[in-house]
PDB file of N, CA and C in Angstrom:
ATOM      1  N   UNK A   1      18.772  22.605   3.282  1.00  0.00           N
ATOM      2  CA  UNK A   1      18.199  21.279   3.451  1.00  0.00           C
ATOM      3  C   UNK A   1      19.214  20.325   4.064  1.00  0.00           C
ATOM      4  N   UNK A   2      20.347  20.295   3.387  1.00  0.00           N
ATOM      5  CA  UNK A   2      21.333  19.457   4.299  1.00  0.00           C
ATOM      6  C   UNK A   2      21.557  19.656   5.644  1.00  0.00           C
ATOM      7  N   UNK A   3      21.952  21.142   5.955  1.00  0.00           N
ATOM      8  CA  UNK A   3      21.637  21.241   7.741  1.00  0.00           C
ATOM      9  C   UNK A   3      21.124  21.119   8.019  1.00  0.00           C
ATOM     10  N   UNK A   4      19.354  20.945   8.211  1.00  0.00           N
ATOM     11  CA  UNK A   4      18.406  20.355   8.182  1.00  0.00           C
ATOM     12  C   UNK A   4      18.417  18.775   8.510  1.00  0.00           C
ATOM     13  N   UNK A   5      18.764  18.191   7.699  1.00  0.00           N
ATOM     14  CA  UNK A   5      18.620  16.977   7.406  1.00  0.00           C
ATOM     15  C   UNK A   5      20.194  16.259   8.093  1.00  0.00           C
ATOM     16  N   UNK A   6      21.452  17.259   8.337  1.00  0.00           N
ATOM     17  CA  UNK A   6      22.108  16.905   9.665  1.00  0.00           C
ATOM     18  C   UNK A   6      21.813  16.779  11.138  1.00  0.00           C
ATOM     19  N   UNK A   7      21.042  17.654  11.352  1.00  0.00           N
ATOM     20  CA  UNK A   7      20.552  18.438  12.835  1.00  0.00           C
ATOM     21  C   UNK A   7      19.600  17.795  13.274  1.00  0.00           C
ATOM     22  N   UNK A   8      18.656  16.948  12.337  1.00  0.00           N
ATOM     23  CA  UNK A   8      17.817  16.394  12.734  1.00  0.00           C
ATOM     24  C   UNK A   8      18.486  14.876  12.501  1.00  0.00           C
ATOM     25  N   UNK A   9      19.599  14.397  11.827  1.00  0.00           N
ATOM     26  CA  UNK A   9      20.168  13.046  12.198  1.00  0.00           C
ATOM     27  C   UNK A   9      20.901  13.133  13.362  1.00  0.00           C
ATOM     28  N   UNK A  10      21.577  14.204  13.780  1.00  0.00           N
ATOM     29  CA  UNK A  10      22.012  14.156  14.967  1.00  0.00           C
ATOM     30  C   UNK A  10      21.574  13.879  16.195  1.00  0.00           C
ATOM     31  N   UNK A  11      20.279  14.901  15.836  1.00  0.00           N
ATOM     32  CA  UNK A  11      19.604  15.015  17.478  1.00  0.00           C
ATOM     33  C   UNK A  11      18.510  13.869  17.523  1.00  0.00           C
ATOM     34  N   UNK A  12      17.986  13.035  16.509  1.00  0.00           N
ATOM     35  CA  UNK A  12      17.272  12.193  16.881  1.00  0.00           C
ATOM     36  C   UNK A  12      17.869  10.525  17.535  1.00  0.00           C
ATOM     37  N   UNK A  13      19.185  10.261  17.885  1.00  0.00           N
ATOM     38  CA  UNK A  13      18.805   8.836  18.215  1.00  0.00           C
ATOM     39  C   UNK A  13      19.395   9.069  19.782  1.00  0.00           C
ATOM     40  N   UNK A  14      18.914   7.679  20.601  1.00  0.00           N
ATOM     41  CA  UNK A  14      18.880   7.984  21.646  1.00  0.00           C
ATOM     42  C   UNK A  14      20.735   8.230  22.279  1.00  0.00           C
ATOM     43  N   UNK A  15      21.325   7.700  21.904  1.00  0.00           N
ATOM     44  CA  UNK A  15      22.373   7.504  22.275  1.00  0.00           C
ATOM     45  C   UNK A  15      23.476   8.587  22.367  1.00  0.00           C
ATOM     46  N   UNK A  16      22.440   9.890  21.418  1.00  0.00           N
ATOM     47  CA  UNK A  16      23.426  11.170  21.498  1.00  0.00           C
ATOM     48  C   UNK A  16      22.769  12.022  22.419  1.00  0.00           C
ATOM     49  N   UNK A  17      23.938  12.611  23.326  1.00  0.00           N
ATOM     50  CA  UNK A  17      23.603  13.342  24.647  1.00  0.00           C
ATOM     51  C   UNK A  17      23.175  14.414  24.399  1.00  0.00           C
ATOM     52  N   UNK A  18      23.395  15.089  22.794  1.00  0.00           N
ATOM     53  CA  UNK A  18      22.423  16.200  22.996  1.00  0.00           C
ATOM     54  C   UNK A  18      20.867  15.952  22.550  1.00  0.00           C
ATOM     55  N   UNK A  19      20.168  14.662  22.400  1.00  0.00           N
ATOM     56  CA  UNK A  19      18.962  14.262  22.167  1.00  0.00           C
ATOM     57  C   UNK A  19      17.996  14.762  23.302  1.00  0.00           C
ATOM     58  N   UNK A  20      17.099  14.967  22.429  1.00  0.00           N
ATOM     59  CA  UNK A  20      15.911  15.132  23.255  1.00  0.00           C
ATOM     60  C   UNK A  20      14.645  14.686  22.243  1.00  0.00           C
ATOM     61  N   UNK A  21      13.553  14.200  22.472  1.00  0.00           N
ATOM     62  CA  UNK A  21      12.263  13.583  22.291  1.00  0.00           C
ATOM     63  C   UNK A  21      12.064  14.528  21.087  1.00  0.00           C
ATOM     64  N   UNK A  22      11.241  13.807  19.857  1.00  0.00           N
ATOM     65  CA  UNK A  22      11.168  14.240  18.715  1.00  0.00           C
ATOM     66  C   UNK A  22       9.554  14.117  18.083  1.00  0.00           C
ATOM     67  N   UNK A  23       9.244  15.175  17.830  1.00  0.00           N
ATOM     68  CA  UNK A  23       7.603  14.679  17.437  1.00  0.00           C
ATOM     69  C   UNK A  23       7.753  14.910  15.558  1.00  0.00           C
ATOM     70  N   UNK A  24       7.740  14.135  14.828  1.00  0.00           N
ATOM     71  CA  UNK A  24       7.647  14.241  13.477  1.00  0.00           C
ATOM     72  C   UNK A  24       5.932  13.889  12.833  1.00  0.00           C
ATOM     73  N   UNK A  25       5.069  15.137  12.676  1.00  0.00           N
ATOM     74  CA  UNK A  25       4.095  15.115  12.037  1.00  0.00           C
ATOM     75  C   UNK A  25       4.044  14.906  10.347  1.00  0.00           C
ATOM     76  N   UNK A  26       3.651  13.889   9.880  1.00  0.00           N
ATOM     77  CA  UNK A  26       3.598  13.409   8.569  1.00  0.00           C
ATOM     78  C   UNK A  26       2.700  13.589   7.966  1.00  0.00           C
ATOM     79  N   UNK A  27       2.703  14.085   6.318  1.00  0.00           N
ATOM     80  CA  UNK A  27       1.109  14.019   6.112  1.00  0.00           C
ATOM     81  C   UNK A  27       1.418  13.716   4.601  1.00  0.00           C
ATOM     82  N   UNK A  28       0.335  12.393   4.175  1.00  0.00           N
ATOM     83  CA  UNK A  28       1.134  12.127   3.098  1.00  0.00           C
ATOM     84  C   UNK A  28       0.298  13.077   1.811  1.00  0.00           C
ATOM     85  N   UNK A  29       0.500  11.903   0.549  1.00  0.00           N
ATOM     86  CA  UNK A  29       0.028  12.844  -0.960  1.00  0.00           C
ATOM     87  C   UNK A  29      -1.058  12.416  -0.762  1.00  0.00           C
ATOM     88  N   UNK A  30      -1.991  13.292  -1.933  1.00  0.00           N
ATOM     89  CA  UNK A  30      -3.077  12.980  -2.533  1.00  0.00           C
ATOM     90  C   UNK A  30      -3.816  11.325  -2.448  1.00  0.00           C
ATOM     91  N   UNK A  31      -3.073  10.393  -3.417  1.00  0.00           N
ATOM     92  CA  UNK A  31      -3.533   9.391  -3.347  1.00  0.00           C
ATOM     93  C   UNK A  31      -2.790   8.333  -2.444  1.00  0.00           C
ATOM     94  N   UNK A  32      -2.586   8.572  -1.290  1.00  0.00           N
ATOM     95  CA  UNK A  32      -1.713   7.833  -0.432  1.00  0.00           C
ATOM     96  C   UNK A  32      -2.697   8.114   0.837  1.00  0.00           C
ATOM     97  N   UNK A  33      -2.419   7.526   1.893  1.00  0.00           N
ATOM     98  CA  UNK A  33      -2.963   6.977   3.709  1.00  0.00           C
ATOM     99  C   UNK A  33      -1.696   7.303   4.213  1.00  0.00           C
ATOM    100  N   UNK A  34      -2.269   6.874   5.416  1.00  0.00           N
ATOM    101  CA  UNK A  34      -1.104   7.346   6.405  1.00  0.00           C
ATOM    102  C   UNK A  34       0.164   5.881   6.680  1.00  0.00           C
ATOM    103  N   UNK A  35      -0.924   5.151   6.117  1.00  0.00           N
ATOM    104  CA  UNK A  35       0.542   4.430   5.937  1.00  0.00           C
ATOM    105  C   UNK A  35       1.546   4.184   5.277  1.00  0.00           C
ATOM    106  N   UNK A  36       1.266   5.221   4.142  1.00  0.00           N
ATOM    107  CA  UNK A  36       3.040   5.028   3.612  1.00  0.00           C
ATOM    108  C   UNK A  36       3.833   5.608   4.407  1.00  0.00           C
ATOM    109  N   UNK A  37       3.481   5.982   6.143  1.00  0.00           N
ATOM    110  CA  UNK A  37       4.934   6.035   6.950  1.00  0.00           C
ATOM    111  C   UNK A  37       5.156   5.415   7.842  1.00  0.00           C
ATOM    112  N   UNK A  38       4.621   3.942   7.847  1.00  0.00           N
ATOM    113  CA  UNK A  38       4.920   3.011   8.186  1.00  0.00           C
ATOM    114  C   UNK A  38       6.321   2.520   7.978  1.00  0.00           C
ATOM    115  N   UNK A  39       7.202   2.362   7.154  1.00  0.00           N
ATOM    116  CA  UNK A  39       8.276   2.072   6.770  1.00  0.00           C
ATOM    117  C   UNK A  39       9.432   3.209   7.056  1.00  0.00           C
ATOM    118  N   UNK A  40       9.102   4.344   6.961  1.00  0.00           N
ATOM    119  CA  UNK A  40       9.593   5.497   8.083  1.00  0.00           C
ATOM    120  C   UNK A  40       9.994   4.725   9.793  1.00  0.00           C
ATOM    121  N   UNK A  41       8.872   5.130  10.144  1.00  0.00           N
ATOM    122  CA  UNK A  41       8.006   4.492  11.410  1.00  0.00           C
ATOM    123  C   UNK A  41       9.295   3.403  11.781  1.00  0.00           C
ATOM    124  N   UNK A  42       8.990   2.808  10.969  1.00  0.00           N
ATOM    125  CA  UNK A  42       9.678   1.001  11.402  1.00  0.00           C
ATOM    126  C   UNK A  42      11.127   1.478  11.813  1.00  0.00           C
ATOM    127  N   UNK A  43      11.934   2.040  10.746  1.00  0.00           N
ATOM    128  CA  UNK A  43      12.816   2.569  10.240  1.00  0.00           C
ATOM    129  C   UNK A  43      13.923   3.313  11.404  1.00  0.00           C
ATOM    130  N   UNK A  44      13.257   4.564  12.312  1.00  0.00           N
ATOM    131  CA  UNK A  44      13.233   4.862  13.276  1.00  0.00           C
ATOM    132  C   UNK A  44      13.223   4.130  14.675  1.00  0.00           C
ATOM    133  N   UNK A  45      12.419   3.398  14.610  1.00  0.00           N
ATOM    134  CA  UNK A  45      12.490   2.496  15.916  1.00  0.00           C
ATOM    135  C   UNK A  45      13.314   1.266  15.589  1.00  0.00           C
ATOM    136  N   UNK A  46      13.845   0.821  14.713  1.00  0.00           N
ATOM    137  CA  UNK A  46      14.529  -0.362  14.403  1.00  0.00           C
ATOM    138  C   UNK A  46      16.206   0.325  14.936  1.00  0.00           C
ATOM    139  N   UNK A  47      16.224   1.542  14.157  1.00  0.00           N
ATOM    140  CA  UNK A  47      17.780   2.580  14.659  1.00  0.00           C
ATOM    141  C   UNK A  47      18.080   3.342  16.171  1.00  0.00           C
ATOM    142  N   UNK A  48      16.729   2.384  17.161  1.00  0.00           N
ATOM    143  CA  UNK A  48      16.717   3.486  18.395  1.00  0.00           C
ATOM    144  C   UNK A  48      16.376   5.082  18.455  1.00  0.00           C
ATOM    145  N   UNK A  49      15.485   5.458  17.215  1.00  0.00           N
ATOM    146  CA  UNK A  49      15.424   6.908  17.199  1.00  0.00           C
ATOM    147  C   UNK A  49      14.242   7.010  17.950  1.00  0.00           C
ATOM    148  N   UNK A  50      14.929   8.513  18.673  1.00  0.00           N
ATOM    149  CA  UNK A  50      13.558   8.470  20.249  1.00  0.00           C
ATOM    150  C   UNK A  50      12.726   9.764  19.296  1.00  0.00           C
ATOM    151  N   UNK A  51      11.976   9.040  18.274  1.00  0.00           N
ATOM    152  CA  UNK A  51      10.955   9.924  17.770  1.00  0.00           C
ATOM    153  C   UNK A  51       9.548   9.712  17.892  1.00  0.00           C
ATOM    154  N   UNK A  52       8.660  10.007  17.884  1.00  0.00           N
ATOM    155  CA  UNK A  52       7.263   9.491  17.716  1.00  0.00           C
ATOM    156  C   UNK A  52       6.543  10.159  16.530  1.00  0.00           C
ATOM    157  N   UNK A  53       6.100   9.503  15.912  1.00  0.00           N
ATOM    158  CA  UNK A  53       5.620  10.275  14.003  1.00  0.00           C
ATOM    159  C   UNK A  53       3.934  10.167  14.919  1.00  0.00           C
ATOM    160  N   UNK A  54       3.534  11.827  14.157  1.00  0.00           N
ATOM    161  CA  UNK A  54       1.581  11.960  13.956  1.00  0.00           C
ATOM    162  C   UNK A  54       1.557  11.743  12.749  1.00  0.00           C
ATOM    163  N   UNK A  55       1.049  10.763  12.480  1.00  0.00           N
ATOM    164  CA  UNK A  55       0.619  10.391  11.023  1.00  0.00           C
ATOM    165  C   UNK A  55      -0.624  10.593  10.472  1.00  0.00           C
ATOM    166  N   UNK A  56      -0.853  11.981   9.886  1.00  0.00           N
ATOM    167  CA  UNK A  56      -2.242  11.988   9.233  1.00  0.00           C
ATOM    168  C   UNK A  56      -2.620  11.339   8.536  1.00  0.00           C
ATOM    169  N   UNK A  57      -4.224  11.654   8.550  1.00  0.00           N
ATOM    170  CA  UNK A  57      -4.684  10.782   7.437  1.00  0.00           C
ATOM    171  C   UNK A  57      -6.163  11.841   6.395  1.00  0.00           C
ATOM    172  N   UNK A  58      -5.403  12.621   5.181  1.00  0.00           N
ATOM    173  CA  UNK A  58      -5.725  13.308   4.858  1.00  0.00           C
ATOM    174  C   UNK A  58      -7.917  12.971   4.618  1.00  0.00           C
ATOM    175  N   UNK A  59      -8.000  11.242   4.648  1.00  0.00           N
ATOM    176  CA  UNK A  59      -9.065  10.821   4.170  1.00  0.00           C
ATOM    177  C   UNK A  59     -10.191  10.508   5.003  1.00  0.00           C
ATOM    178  N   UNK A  60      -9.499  10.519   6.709  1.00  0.00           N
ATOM    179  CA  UNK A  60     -10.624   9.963   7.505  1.00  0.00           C
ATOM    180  C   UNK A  60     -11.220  11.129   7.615  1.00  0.00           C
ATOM    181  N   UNK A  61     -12.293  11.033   8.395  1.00  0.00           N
ATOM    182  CA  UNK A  61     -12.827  11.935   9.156  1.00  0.00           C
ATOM    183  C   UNK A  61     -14.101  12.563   8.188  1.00  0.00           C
ATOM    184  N   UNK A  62     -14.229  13.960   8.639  1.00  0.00           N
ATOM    185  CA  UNK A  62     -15.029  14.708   7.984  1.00  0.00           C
ATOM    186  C   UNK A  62     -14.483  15.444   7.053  1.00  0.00           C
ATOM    187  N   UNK A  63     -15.204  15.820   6.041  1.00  0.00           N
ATOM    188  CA  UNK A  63     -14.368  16.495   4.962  1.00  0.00           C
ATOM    189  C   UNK A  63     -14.270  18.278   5.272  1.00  0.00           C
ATOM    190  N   UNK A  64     -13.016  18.486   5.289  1.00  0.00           N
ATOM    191  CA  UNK A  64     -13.318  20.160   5.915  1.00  0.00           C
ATOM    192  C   UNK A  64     -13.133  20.340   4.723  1.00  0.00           C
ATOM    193  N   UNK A  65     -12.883  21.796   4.950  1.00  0.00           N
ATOM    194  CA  UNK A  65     -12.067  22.824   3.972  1.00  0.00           C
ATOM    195  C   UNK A  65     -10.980  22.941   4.296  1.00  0.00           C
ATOM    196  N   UNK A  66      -9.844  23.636   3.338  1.00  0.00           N
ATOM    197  CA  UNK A  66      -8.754  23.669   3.457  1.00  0.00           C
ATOM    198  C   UNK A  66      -8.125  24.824   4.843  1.00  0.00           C
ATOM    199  N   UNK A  67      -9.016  25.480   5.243  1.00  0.00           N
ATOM    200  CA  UNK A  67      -8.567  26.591   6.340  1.00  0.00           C
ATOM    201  C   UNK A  67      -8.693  26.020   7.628  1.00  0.00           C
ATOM    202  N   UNK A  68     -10.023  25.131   7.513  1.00  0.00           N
ATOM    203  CA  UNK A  68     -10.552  24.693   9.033  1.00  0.00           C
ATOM    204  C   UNK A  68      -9.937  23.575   8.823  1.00  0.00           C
ATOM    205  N   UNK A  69      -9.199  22.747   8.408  1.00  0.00           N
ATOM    206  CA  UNK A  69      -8.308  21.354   8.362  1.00  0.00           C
ATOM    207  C   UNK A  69      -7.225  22.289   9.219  1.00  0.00           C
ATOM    208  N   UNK A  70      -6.811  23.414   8.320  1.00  0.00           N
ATOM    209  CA  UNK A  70      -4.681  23.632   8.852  1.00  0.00           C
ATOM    210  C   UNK A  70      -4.872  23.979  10.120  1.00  0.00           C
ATOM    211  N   UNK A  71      -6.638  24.848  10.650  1.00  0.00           N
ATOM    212  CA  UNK A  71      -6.537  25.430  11.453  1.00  0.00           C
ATOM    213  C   UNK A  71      -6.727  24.301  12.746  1.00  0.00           C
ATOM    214  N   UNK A  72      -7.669  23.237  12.621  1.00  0.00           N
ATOM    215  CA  UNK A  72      -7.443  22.230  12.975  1.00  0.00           C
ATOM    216  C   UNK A  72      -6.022  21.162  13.609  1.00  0.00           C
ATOM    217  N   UNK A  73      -5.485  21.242  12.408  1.00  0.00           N
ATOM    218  CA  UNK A  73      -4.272  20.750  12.643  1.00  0.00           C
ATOM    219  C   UNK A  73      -2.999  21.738  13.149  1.00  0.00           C
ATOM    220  N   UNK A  74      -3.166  22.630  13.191  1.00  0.00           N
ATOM    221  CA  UNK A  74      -2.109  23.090  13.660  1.00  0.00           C
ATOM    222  C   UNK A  74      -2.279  23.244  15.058  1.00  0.00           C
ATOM    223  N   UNK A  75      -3.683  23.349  15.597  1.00  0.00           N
ATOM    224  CA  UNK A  75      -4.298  23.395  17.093  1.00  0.00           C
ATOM    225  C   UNK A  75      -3.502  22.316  17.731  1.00  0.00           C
ATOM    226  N   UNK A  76      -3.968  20.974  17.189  1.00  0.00           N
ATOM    227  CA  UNK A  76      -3.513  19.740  17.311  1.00  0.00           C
ATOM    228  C   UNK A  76      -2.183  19.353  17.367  1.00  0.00           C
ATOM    229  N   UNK A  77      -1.480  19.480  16.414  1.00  0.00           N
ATOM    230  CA  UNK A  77       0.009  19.985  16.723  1.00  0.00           C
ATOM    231  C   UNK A  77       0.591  20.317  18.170  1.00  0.00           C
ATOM    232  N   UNK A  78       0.158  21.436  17.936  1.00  0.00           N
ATOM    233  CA  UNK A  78       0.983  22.195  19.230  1.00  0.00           C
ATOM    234  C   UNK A  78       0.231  21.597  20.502  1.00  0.00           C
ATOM    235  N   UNK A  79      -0.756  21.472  20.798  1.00  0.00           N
ATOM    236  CA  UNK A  79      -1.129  20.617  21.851  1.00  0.00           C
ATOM    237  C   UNK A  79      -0.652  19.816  21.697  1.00  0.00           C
ATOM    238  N   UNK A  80      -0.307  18.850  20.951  1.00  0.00           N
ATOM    239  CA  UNK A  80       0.255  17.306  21.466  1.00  0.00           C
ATOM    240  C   UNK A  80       1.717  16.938  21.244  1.00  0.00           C
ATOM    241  N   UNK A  81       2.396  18.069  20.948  1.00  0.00           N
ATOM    242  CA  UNK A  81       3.850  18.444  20.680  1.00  0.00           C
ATOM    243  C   UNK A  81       4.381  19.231  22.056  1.00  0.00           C
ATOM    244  N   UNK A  82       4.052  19.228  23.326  1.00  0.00           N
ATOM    245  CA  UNK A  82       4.602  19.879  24.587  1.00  0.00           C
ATOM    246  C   UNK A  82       5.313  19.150  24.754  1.00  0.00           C
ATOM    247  N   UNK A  83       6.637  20.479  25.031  1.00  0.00           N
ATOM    248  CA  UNK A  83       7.928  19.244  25.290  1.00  0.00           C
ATOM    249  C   UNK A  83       8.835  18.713  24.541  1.00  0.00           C
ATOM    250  N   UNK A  84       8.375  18.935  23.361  1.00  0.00           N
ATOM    251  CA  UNK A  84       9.378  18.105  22.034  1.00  0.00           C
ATOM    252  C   UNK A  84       9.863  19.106  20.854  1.00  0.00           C
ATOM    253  N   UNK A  85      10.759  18.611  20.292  1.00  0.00           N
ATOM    254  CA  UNK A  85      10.892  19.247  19.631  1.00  0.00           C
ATOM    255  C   UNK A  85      10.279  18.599  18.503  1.00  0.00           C
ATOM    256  N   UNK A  86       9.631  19.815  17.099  1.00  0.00           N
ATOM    257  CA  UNK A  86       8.501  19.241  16.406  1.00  0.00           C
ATOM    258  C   UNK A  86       8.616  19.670  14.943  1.00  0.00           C
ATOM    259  N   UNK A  87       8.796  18.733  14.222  1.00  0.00           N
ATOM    260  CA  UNK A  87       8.918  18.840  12.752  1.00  0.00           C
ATOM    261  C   UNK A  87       7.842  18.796  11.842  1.00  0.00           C
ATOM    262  N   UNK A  88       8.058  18.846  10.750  1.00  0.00           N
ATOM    263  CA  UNK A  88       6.737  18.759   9.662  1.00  0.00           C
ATOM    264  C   UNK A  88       6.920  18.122   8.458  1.00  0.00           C
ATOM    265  N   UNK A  89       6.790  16.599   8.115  1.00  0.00           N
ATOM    266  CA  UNK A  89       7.017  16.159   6.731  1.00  0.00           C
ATOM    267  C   UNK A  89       5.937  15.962   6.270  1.00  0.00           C
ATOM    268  N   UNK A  90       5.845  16.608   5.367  1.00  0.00           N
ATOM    269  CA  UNK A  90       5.143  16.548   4.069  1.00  0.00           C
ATOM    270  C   UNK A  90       5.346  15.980   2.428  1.00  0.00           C
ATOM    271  N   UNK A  91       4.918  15.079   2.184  1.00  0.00           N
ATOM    272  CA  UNK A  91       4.953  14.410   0.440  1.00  0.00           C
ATOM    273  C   UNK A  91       4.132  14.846  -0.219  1.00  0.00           C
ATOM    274  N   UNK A  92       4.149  15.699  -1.148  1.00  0.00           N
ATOM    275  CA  UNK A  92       3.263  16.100  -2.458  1.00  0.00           C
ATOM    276  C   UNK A  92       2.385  16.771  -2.076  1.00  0.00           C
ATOM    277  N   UNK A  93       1.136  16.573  -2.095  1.00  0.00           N
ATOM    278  CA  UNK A  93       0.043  17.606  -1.453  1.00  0.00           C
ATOM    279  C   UNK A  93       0.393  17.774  -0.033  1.00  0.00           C
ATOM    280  N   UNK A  94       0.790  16.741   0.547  1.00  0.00           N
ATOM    281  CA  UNK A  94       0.917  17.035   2.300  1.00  0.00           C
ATOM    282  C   UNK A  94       2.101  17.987   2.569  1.00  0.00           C
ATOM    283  N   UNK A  95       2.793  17.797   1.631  1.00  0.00           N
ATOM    284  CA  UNK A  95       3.945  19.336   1.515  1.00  0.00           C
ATOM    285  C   UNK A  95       3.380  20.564   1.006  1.00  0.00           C
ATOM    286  N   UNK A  96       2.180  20.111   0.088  1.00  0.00           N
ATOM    287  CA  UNK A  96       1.919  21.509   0.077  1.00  0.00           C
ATOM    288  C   UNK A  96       0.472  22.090   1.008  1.00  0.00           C
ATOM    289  N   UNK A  97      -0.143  21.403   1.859  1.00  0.00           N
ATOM    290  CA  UNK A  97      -0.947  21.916   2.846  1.00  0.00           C
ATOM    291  C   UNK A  97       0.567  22.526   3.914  1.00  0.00           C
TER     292      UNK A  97
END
């Protein structure tokens, strides 16, 4: 987790030459929206980090099932992640989908 959590402080702000464009897909808990990564969000662009967060939102939409959601989302993902390099945070249930 710490290399992890180096590799990705390294390579995300703009000012380091080995940066390149960062897609961080978020998905929060159970009883949470997508905006508790708003303050993330802010957080990042306030420090110059050349990231862009997909912020799910486990509640809009139609209600799937749990196979046709990941399968869904992972479609989604990788289509809109060309080019970047692409992470996955997850809080509580959104860590565990």
């Amino acid at each position: 987790v710490a290399l992890f959590a180096f590799e990705f402080h390294r390579s995300a702000y703009k000012n380091d030459p080995s940066s390149t464009k960062m897609k961080l897909h978020c998905i929060h808990g159970n009883l949470q929206t997508k905006r508790v990564w708003k303050p993330l969000e802010d957080r990042f662009e306030s420090r110059g980090a050349d990231i862009s967060l997909a912020c799910e939102d486990l509640h809009e939409g139609h209600s799937l099932g749990f196979e046709q959601w990941t399968e869904e989302f992972c479609q989604r993902a990788q289509r809109d992640s060309q080019g970047e390099k692409t992470f996955l945070l997850g809080y509580s249930l959104g860590g565990r989908l």
